[in-house]
Protein backbone atom coordinates (compact mmCIF):
# COMPACT_ATOMS: atom_id res chain seq x y z
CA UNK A 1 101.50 34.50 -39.48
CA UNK A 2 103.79 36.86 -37.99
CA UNK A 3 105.95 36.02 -34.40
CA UNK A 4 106.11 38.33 -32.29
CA UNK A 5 109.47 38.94 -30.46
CA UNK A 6 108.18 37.67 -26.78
CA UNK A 7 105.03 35.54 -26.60
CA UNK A 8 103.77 36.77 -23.69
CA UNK A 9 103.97 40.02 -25.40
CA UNK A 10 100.18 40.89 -26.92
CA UNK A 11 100.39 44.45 -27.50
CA UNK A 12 102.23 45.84 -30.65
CA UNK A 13 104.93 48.68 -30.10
CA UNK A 14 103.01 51.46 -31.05
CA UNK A 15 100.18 50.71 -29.18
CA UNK A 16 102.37 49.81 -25.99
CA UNK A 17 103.82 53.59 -26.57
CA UNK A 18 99.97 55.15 -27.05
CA UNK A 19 98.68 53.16 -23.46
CA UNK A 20 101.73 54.50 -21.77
CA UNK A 21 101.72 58.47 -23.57
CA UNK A 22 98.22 58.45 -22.69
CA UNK A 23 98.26 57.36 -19.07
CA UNK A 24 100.79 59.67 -18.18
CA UNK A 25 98.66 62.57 -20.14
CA UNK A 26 95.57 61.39 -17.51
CA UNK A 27 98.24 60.79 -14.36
CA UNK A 28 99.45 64.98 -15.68
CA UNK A 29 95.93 66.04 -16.26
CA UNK A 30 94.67 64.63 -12.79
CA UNK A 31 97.27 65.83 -10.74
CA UNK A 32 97.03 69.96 -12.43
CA UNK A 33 93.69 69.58 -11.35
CA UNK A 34 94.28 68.51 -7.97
CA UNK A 35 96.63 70.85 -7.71
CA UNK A 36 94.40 73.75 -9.60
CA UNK A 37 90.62 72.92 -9.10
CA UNK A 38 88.45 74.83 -10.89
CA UNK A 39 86.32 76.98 -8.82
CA UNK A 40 82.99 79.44 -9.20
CA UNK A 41 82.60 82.85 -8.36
CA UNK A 42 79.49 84.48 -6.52
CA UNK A 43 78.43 88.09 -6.20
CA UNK A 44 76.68 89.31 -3.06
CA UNK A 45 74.59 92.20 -4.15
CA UNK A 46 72.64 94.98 -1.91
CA UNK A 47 68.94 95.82 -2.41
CA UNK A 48 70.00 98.47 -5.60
CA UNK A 49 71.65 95.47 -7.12
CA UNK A 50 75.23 97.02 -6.12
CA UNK A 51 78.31 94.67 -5.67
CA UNK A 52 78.79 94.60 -2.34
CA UNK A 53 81.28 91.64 -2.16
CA UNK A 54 82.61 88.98 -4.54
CA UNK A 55 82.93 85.36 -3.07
CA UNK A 56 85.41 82.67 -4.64
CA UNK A 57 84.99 79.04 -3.70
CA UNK A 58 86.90 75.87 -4.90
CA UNK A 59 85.33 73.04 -6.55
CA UNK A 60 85.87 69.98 -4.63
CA UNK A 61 87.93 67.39 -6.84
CA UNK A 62 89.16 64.40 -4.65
CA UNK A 63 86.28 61.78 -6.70
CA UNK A 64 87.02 62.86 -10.03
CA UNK A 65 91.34 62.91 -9.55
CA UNK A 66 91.23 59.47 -8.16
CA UNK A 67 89.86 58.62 -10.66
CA UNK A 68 91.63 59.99 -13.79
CA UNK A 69 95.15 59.24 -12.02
CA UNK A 70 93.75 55.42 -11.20
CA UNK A 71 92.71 55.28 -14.91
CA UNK A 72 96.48 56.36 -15.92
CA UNK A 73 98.00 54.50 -13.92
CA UNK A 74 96.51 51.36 -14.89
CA UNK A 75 97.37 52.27 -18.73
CA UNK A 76 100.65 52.75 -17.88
CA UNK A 77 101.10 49.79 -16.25
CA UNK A 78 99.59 47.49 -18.93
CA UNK A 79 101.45 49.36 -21.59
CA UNK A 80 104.86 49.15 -20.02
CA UNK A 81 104.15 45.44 -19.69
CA UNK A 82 102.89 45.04 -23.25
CA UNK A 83 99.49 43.07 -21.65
CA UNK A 84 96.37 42.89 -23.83
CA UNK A 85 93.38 44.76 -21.75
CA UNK A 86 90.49 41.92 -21.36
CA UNK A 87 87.95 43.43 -20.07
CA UNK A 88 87.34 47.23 -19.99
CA UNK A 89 84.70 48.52 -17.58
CA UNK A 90 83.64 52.71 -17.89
CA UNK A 91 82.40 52.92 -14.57
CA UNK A 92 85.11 52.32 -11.51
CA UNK A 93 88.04 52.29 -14.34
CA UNK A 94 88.54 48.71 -13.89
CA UNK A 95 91.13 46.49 -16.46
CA UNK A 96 91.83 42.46 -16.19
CA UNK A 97 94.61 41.11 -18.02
CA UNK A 98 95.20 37.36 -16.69
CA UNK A 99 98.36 35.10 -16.66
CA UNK A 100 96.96 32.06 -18.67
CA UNK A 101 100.57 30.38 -18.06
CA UNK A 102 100.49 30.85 -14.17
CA UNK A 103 96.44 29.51 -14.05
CA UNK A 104 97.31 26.65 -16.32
CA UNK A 105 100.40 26.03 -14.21
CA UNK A 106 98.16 26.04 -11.43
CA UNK A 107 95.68 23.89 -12.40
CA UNK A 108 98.26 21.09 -14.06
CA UNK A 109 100.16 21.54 -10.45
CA UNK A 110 97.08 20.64 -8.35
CA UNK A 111 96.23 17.11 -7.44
CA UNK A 112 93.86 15.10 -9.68
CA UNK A 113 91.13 15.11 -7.20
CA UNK A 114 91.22 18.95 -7.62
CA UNK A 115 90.96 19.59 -11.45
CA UNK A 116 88.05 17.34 -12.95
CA UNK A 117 87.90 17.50 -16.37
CA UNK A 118 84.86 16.57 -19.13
CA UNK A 119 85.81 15.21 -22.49
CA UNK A 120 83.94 15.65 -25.79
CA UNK A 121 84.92 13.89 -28.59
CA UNK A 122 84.11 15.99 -31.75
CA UNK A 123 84.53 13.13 -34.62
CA UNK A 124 85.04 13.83 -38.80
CA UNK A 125 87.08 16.35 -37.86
CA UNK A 126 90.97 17.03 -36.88
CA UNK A 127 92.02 19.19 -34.39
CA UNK A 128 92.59 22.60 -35.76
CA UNK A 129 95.67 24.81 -35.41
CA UNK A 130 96.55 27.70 -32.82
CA UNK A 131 95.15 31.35 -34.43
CA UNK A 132 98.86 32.54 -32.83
CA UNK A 133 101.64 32.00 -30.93
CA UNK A 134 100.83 30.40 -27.91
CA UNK A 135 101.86 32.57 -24.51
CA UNK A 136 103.56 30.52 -22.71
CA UNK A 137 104.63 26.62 -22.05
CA UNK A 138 104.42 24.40 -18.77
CA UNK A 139 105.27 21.09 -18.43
CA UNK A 140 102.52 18.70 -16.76
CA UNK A 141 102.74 15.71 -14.17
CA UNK A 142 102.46 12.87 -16.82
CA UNK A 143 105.88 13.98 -18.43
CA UNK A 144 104.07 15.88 -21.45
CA UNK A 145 104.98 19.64 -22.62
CA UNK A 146 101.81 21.69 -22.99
CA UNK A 147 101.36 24.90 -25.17
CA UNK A 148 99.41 27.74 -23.11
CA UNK A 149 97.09 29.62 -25.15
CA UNK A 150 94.86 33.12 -24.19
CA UNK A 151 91.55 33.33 -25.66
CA UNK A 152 92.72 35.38 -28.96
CA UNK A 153 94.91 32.07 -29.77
CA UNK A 154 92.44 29.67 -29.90
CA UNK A 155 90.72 28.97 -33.01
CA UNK A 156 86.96 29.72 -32.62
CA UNK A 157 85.63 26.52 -34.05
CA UNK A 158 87.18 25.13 -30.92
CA UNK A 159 85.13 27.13 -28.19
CA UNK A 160 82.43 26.39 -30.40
CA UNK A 161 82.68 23.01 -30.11
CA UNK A 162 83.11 22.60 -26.98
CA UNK A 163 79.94 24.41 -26.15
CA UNK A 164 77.99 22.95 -28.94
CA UNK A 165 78.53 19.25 -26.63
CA UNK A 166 78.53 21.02 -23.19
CA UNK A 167 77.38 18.61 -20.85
CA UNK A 168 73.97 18.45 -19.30
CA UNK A 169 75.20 18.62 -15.88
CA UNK A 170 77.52 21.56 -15.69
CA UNK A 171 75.95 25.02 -17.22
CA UNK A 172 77.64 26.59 -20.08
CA UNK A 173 79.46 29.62 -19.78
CA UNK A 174 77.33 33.04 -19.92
CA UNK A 175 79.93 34.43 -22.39
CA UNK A 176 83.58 34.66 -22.87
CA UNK A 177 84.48 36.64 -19.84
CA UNK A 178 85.46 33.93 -17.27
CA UNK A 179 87.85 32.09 -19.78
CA UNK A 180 90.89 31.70 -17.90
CA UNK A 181 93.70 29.37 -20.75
CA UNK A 182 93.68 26.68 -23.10
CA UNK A 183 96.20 24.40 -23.25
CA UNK A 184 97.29 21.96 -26.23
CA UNK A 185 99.99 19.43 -26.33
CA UNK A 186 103.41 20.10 -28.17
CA UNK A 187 104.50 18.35 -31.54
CA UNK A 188 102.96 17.07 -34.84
CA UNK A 189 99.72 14.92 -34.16
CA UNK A 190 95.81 15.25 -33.40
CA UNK A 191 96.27 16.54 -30.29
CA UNK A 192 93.34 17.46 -28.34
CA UNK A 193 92.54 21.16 -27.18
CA UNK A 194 91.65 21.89 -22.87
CA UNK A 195 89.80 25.15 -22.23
CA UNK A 196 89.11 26.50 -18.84
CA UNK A 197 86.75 28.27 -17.27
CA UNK A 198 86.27 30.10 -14.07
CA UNK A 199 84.08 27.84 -12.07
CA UNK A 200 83.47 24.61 -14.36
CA UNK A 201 85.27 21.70 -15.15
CA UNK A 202 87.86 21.79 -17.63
CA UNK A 203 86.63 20.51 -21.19
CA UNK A 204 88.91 18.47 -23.29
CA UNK A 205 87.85 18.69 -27.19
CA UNK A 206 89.33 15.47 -28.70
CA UNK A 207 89.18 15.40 -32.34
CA UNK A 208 89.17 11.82 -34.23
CA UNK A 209 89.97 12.95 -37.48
CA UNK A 210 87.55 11.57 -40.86
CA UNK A 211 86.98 7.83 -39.56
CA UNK A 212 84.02 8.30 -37.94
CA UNK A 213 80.64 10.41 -37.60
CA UNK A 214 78.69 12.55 -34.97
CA UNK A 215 79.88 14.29 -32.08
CA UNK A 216 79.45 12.52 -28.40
CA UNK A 217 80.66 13.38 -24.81
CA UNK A 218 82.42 11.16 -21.74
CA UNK A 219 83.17 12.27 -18.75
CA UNK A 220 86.70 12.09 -17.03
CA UNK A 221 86.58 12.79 -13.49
């Protein structure tokens, strides 16, 4: 597995270079048109179908610039900063790209009473690896040094265990789209994964290794 040379840093080169060439083309393109609208020409004719006057009128751009140069700008942005686009919508030109180490700082930062948290205990199995290099590091309240992960980082046997012992009395996550970090402790050991979602508790997936059989679920509040 190859490191790249900052972990916060999810875009390759080349593809930080393409975001950024083409969200200056769009920022160019927007503003010549702005600056040039397109326009239509009318005739006026008399009742033998003579020109009798030629009318030009220009073609009112103000919707479609703002949003071509909002579109540019916000690749420019994320390519200068080298940030993975999450979620892409078409219409409205939206992008989210979220800080996983500032929300899990957050959350590890608030008081107890603030961040419940559910457990499930996946057992027969251990806890697997990090798909990459995790974004980012925080240290927590009880003394231990936590590896912050994005969603692309996190093995998907994790998420799916986690939802496969959601508990009854919090609703499982539509999709992916509200996944905000996952954390995992630092060093050699089974160390258990914490995902977070927007809205629910945080669910701890503790593996126990090949001692014992079937998955079951506690609750930590």
């Amino acid at each position: 597995m190859n490191t790249p040379a900052h972990h916060n840093q999810d875009l390759p080169t080349w593809l930080r270079w393409l975001s950024s060439l083409l969200g200056i083309g769009l920022i160019v393109g927007s503003l010549a048109m702005l600056y040039c609208p397109p326009g239509k020409v009318s005739r006026e004719l008399d009742g033998k179908g003579t020109v009798i006057k030629v009318l030009f009128e220009s073609t009112d751009v103000t919707t479609p610039f703002l949003s071509i140069f909002l579109a540019g700008v916000a690749l420019v942005v994320f390519g200068l900063n080298g940030i993975r686009f999450a979620k892409i919508t078409a219409a409205g030109v939206s992008a989210e790209a979220p800080d996983a180490t500032a929300a899990a700082s957050n959350y590890y930062n608030a008081p107890s009473e603030d961040r419940p948290q559910t457990e499930v205990n996946v057992e027969e199995k251990e806890s697997p690896d990090p798909t990459d290099v995790p974004a980012g590091y925080l240290e927590a309240a009880d003394g231990g040094k936590y590896a912050v992960f994005k969603l692309n980082e996190v093995p998907s046997s994790v998420i799916a265990d986690a939802l496969a012992s959601w508990p009854k009395d919090d609703s499982k996550p539509e999709d992916l789209s509200g996944f905000e970090f996952a954390t995992r402790k630092t060093g050699k050991g089974n160390h258990p994964w914490t995902l977070k979602f927007k809205g629910k508790k945080a669910v701890i997936v503790s593996y126990g290794g090949f001692a014992k059989a079937g998955p079951t679920v506690s609750h930590t509040e």
